[in-house]
Protein backbone atom coordinates (compact mmCIF):
# COMPACT_ATOMS: atom_id res chain seq x y z
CA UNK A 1 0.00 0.00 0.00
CA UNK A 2 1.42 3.38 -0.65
CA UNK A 3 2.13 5.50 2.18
CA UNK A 4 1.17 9.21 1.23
CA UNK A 5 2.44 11.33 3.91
CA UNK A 6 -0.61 13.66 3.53
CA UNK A 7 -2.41 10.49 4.49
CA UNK A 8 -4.89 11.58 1.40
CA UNK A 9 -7.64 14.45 1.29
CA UNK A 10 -8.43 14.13 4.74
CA UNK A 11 -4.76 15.05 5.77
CA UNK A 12 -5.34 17.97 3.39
CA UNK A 13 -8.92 19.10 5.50
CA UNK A 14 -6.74 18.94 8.80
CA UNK A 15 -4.16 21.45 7.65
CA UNK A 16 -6.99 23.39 6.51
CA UNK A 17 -8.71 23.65 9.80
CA UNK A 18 -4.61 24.74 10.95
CA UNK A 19 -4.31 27.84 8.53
CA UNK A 20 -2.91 25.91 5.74
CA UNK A 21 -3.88 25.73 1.94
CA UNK A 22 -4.76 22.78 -0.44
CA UNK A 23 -3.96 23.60 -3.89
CA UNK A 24 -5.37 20.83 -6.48
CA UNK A 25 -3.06 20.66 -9.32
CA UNK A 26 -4.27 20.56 -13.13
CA UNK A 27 -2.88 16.68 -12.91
CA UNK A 28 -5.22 16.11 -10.03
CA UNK A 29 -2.22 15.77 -7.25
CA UNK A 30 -2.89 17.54 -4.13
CA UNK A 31 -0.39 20.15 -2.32
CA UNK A 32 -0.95 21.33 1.11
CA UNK A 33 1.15 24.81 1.86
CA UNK A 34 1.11 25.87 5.62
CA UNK A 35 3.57 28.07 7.32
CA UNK A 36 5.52 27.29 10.60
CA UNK A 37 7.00 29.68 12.37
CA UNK A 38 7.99 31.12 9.59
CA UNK A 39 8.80 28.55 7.57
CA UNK A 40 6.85 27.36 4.65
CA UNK A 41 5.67 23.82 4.89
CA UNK A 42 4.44 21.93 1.31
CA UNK A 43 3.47 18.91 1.47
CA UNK A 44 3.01 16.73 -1.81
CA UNK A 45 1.17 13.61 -2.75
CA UNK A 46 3.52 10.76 -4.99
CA UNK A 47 1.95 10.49 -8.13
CA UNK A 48 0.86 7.68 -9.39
CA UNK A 49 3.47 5.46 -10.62
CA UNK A 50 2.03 5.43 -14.03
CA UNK A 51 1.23 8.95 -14.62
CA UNK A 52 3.27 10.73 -16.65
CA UNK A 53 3.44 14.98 -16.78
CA UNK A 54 2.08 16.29 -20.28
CA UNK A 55 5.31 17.62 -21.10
CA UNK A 56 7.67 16.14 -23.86
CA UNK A 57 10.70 15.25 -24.62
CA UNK A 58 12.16 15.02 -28.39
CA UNK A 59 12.28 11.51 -29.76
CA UNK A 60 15.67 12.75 -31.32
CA UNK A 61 18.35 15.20 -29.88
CA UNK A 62 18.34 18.69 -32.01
CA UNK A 63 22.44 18.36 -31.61
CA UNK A 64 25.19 15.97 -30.93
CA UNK A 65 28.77 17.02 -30.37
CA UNK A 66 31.02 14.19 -30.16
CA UNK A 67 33.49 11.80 -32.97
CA UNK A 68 36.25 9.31 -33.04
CA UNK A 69 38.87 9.95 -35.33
CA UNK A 70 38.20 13.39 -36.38
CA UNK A 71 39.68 16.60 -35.41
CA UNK A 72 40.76 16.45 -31.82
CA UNK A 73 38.60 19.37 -30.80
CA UNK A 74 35.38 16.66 -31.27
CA UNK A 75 36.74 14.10 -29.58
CA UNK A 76 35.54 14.24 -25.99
CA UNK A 77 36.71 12.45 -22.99
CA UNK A 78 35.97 12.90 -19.19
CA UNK A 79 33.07 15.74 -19.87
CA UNK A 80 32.18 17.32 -16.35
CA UNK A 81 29.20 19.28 -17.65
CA UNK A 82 28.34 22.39 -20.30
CA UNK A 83 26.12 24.70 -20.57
CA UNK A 84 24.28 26.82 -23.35
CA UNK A 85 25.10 30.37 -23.44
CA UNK A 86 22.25 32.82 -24.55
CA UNK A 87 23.75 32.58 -27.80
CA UNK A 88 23.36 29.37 -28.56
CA UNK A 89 26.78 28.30 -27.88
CA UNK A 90 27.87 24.95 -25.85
CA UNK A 91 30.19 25.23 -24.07
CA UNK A 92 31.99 21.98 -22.44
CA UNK A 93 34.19 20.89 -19.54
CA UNK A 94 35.57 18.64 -21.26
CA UNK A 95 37.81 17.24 -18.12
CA UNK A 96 39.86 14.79 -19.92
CA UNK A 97 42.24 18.06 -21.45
CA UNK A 98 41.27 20.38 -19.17
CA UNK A 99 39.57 22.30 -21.20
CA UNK A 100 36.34 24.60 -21.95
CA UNK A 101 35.31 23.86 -25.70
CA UNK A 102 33.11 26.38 -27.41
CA UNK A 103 30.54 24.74 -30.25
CA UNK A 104 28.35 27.11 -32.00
CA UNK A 105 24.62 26.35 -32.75
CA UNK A 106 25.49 23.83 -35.04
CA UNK A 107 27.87 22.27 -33.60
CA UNK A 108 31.02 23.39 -35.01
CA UNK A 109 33.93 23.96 -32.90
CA UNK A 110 35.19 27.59 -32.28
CA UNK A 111 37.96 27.77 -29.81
CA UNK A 112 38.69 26.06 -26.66
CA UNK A 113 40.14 27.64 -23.61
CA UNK A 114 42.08 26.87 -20.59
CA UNK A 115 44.31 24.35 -20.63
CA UNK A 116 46.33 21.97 -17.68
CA UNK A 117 48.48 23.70 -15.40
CA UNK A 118 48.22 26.37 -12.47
CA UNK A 119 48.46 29.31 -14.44
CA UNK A 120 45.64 32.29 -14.79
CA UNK A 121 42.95 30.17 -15.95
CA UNK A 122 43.85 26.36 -16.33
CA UNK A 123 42.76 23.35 -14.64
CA UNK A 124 44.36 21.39 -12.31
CA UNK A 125 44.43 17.62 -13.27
CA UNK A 126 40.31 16.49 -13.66
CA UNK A 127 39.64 19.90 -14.10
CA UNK A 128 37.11 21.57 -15.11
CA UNK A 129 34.78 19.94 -12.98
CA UNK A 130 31.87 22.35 -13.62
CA UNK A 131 30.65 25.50 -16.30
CA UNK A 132 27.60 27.68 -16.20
CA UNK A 133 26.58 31.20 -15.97
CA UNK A 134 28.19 34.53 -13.89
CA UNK A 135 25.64 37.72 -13.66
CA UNK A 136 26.04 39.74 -16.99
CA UNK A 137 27.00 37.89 -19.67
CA UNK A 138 30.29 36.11 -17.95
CA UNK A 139 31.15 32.28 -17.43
CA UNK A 140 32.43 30.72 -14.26
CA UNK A 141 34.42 27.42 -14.34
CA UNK A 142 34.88 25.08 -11.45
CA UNK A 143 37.94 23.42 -10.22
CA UNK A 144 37.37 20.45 -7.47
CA UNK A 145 40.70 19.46 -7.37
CA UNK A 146 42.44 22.78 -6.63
CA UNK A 147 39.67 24.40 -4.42
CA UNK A 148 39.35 27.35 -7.21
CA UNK A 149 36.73 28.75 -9.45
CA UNK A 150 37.89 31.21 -12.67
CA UNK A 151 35.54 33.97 -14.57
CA UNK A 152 35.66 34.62 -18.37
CA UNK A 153 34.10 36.99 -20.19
CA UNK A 154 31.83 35.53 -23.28
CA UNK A 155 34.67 35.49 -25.45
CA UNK A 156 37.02 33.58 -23.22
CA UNK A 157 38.98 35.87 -21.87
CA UNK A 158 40.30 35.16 -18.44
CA UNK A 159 39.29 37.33 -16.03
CA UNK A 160 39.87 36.21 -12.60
CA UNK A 161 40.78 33.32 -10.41
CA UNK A 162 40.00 32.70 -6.78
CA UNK A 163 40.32 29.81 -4.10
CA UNK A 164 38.13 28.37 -1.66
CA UNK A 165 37.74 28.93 1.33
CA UNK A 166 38.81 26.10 4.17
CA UNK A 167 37.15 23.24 4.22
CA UNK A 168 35.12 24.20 0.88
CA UNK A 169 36.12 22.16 -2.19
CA UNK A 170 33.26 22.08 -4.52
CA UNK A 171 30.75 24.94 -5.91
CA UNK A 172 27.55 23.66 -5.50
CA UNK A 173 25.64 26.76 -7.63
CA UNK A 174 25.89 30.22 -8.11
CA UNK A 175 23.02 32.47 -6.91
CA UNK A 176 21.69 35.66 -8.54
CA UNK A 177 23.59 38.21 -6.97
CA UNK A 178 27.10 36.28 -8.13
CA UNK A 179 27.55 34.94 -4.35
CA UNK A 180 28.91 31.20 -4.52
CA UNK A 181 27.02 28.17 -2.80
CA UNK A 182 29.90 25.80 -2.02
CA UNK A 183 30.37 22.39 -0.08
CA UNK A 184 33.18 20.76 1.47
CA UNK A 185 34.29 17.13 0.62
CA UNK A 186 31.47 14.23 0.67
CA UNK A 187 34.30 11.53 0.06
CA UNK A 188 35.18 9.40 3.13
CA UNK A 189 38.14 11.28 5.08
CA UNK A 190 39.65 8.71 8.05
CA UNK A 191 41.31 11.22 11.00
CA UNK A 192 43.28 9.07 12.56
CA UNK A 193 41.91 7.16 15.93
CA UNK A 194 39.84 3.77 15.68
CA UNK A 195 38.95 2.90 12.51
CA UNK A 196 35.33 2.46 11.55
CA UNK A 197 33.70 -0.84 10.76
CA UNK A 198 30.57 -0.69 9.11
CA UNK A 199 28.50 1.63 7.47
CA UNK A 200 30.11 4.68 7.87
CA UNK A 201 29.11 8.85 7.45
CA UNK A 202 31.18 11.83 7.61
CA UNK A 203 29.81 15.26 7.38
CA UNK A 204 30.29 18.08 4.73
CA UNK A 205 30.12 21.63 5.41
CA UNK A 206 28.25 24.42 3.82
CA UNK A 207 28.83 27.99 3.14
CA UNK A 208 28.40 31.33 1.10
CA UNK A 209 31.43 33.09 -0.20
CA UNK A 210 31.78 36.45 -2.62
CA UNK A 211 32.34 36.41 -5.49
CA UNK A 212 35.77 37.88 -4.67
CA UNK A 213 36.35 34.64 -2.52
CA UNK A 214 35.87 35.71 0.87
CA UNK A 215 33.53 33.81 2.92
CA UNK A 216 29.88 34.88 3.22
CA UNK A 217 28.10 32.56 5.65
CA UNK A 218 28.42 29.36 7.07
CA UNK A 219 25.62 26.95 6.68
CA UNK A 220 26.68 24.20 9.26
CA UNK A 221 27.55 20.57 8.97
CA UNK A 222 25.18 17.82 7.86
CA UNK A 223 25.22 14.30 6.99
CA UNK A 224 27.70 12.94 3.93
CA UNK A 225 27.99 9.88 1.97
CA UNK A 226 27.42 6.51 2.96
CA UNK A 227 30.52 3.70 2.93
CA UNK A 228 31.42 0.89 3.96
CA UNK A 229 34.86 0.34 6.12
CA UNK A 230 36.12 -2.66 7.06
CA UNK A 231 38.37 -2.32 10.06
CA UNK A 232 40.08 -5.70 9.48
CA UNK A 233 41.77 -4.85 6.34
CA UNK A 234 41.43 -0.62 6.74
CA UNK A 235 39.40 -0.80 3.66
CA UNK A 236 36.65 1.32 2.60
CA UNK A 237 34.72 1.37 -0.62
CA UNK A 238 31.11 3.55 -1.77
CA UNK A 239 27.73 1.40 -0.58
CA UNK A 240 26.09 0.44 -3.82
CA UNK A 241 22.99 1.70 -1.69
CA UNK A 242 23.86 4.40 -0.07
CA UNK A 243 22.55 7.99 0.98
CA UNK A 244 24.61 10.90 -0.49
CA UNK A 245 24.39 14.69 0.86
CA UNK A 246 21.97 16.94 -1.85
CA UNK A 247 22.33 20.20 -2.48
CA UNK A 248 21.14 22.93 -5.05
CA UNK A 249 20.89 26.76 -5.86
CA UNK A 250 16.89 27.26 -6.23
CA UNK A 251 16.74 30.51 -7.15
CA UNK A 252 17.98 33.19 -4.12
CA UNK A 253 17.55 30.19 -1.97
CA UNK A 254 19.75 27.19 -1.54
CA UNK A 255 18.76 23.35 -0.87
CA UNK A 256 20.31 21.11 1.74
CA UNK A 257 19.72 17.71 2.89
CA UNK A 258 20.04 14.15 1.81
CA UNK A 259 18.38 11.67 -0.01
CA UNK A 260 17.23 9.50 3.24
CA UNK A 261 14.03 11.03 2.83
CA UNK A 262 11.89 12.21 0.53
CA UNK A 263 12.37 16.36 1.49
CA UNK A 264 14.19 19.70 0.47
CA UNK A 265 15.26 22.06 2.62
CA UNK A 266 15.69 25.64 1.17
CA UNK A 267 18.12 27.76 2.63
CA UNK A 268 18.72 31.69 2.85
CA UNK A 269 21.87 33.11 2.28
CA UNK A 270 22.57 34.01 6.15
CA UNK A 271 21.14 29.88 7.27
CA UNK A 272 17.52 30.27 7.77
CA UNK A 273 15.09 27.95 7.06
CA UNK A 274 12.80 29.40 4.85
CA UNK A 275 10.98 26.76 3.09
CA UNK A 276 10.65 22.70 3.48
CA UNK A 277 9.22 20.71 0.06
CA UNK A 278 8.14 16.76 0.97
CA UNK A 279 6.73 14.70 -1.06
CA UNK A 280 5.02 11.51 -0.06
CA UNK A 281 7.69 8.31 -0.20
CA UNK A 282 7.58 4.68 0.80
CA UNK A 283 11.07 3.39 1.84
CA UNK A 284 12.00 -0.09 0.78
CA UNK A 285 14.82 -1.94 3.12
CA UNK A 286 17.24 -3.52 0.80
CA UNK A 287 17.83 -7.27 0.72
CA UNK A 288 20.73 -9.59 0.86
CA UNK A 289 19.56 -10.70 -2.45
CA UNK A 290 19.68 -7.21 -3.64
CA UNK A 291 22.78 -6.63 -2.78
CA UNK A 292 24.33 -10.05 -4.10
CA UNK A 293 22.28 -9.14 -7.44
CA UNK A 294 23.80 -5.79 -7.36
CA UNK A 295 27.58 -7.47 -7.25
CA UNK A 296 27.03 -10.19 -9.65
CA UNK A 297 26.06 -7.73 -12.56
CA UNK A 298 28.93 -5.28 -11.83
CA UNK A 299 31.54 -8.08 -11.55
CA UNK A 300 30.08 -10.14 -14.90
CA UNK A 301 32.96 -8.94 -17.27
CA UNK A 302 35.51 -10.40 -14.99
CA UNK A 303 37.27 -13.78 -15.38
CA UNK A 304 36.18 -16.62 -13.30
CA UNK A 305 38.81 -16.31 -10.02
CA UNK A 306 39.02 -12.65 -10.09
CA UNK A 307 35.06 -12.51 -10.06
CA UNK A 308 35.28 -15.13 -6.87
CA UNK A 309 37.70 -13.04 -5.41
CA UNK A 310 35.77 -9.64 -5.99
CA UNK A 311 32.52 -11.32 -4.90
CA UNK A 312 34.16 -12.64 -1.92
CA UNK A 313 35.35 -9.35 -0.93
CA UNK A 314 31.94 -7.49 -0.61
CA UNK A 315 29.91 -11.16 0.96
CA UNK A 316 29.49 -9.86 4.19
CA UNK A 317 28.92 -5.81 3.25
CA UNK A 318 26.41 -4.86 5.69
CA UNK A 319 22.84 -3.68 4.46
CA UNK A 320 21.60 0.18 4.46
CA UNK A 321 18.53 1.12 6.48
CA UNK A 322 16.65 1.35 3.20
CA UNK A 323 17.42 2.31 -0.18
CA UNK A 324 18.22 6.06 -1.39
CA UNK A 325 14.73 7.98 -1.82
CA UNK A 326 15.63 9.46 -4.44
CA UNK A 327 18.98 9.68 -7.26
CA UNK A 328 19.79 13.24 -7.79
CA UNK A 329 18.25 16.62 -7.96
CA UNK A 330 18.34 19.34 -10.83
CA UNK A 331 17.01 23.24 -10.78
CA UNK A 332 15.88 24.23 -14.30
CA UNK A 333 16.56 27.77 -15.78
CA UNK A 334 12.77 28.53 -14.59
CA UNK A 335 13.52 27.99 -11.22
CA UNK A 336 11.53 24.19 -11.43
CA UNK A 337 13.06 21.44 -9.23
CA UNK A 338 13.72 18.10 -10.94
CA UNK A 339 13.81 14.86 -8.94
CA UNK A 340 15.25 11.85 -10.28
CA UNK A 341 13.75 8.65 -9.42
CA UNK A 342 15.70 6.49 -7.37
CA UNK A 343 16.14 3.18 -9.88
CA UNK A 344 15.56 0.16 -7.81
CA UNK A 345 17.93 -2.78 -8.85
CA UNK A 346 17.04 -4.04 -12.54
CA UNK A 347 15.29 -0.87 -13.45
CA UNK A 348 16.57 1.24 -16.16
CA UNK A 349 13.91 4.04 -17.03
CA UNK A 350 15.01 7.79 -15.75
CA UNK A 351 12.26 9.13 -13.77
CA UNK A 352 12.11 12.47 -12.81
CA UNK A 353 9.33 14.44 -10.42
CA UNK A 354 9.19 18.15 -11.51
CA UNK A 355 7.92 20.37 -8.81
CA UNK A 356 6.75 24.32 -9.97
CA UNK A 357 8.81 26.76 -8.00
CA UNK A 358 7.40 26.89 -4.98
CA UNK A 359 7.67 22.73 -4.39
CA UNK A 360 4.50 21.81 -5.61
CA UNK A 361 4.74 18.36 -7.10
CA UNK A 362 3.51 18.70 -11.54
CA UNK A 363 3.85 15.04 -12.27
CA UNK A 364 6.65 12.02 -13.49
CA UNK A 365 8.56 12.97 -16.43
CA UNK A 366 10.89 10.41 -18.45
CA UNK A 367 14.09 11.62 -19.92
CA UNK A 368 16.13 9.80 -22.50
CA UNK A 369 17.79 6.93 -21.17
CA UNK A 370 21.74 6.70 -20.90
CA UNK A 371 21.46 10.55 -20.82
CA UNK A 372 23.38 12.53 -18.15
CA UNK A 373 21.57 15.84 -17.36
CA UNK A 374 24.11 18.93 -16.94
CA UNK A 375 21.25 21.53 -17.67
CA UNK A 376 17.29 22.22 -18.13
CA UNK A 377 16.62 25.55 -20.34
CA UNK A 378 12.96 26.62 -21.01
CA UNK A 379 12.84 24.20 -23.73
CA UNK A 380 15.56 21.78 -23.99
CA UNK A 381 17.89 19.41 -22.14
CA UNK A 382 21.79 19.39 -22.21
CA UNK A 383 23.14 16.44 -21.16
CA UNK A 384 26.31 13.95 -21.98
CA UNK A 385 25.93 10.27 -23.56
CA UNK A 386 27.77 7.57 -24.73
CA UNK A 387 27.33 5.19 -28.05
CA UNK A 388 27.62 1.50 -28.14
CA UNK A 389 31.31 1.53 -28.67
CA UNK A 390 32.19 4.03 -25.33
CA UNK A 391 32.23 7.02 -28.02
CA UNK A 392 31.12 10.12 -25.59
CA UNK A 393 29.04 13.08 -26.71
CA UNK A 394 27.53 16.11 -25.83
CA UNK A 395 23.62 16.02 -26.86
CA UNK A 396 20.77 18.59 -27.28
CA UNK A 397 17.27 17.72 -26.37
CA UNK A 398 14.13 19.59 -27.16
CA UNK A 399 11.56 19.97 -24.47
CA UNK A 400 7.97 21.09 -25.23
CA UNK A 401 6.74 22.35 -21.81
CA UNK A 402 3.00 22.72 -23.26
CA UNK A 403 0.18 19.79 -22.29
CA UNK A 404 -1.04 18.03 -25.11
């Protein structure tokens, strides 16, 4: 039986009667806003499992950057994300030359910019890690690995450079104003002392900085990834199951949380709460057999001992409380969040929930499969795929936002 957290329409009368409002969607899904001290509350029913929004997606994508054996400019390895300028230009982080490659409408290459090293800005090895806007008509470029973030101007001219902060390592969005939403380290970081054994969480930190670098705000510490360490042996390794930190810039506002539960929590600039999105979940417990299922697909390639060996090594990983919620979360150039589905083992269809901008739940949308989102415009996708022979590209979507 699904478990609706409003409980149905008579959840939505009792928030009624305690100064809420029930808003009945188009799609027939029912929201419930109330505030709380302060803080708006919206509450969401699931949609059914085989509803489907009335947007669409392309059958074909409008643009595909990507060879083999062509000009070196086309062939892409390692892509971190792109974006499309206002243009029409793509521009990629293409991470396996450490470079930003400009394509023109078409598709044609133009120039590419950057470049390895630690010079005024290059990337540091796996670098670029990210692309997108800067206020006016600028680009900022990401840097994971060196704790750094550079500006260009629309032609590619280097601007500026700037580090992180301590402990910040990632940039997690930029907001409006050109402030920086950034996020230490999710990765599993040992101090010294006893060694776990088990499932195992660090915490990231949160913060603000100017766009000049300088620290804004801190936003606190919350829960990380999920591992699993084996003290015996000092070895740790990703849980094929587990929860991961979430986080977004949504407009002036920025999301924090995890993907334990089914909820967003939108931030202000200075920490305050300011708005909490839920929308109704049940939470499956993984089993053994899941897990063992899980193993035996990733380890098929391998040759008979080394598979025994590999499967041996993960028999007695311990099980997470229940599976991840939800994958991954996206905020669309018109200020919609996206929700990917969590894919239980087997499944293969991406599944997204689209909420409106104020966290009211539209309806399931399917997205090409095998494609890697890096950016929702008003009426495309931008995302990163790979042919049958491992050939990677950079693909173009159309998106018709109009019901049928």
């Amino acid at each position: 039986m699904r478990n609706f957290l409003l409980g149905g329409l008579f959840a939505a009368a009792g928030f009624l009667a305690a100064g809420g409002s029930a808003l009945a969607m188009d799609s027939g899904l029912q929201s419930v806003v109330r505030d709380s001290a302060g803080v708006t509350i919206v509450e969401n029913e699931e949609p059914a499992a085989d509803s489907r929004l009335g947007w669409r997606v392309g059958a074909e994508p409008t643009l595909s950057i990507g060879a083999v054996e062509a000009d070196p400019a086309y062939e892409l390895f390692r892509v971190a994300d792109a974006t499309r300028l206002p243009d029409g230009r793509i521009l990629v982080a293409n991470a396996g030359s450490g470079e930003l490659r400009a394509f023109d409408a078409s598709g044609t290459h133009l120039q590419s910019w950057g470049g390895q090293g630690d010079g005024p800005g290059e990337f540091s090895l796996g670098g670029p890690s990210g692309v997108g806007g800067w206020p006016g008509d600028s680009i900022s470029a990401s840097d994971t690995g060196a704790r750094r973030f550079s500006v260009f101007d629309a032609n590619g001219e280097h601007g500026r450079t700037s580090r992180l902060p301590d402990p910040y390592q990632r940039l997690a969005g930029v907001l409006p104003d050109g402030k920086l939403f950034v996020v230490s380290s999710s990765g599993f970081r040992f101090a010294g002392g006893e060694f776990p054994d088990g499932l195992s969480r660090r915490t990231v930190e949160y913060g603000i900085v100017e766009p000049d670098g300088g620290l804004h705000s801190t936003l606190g510490t919350h829960p990380g990834s999920e591992w699993s360490a084996n003290a015996e042996d000092m070895s740790v390794r990703p849980h094929p199951f587990g929860r991961d930190p979430i986080y977004a810039a949504w407009g002036d506002l920025v999301l924090i949380g995890t993907n334990d539960r089914y909820e967003f929590r939108a931030h202000a600039v200075d920490g305050n709460l300011t708005r909490i999105v839920r929308r109704g979940h049940e939470a499956r417990r993984p089993t053994r057999a899941d897990l063992n299922a899980y193993f035996a697909r990733r380890y098929e390639s391998m040759s008979g001992a080394d598979r025994s060996a590999a499967l041996a090594e993960v028999a007695d990983m311990p099980l997470t409380d229940a599976f991840p919620a939800f994958n991954s979360i996206r905020v669309d150039e018109l200020e919609h969040l996206w929700v990917e589905e969590y894919r239980q083992p087997g499944e293969t269809d991406r599944v997204w929930t689209v909420f409106d901008p104020e966290g009211r739940v539209l309806g399931f949308l399917e997205t090409p499969p095998g494609l890697r989102i890096f950016e929702i415009g008003p009426d495309y996708l931008l995302g990163g795929a790979y042919d049958e022979l491992g050939i990677e590209y950079v693909q173009l979507w159309p998106l018709d936002r109009s019901d049928p």
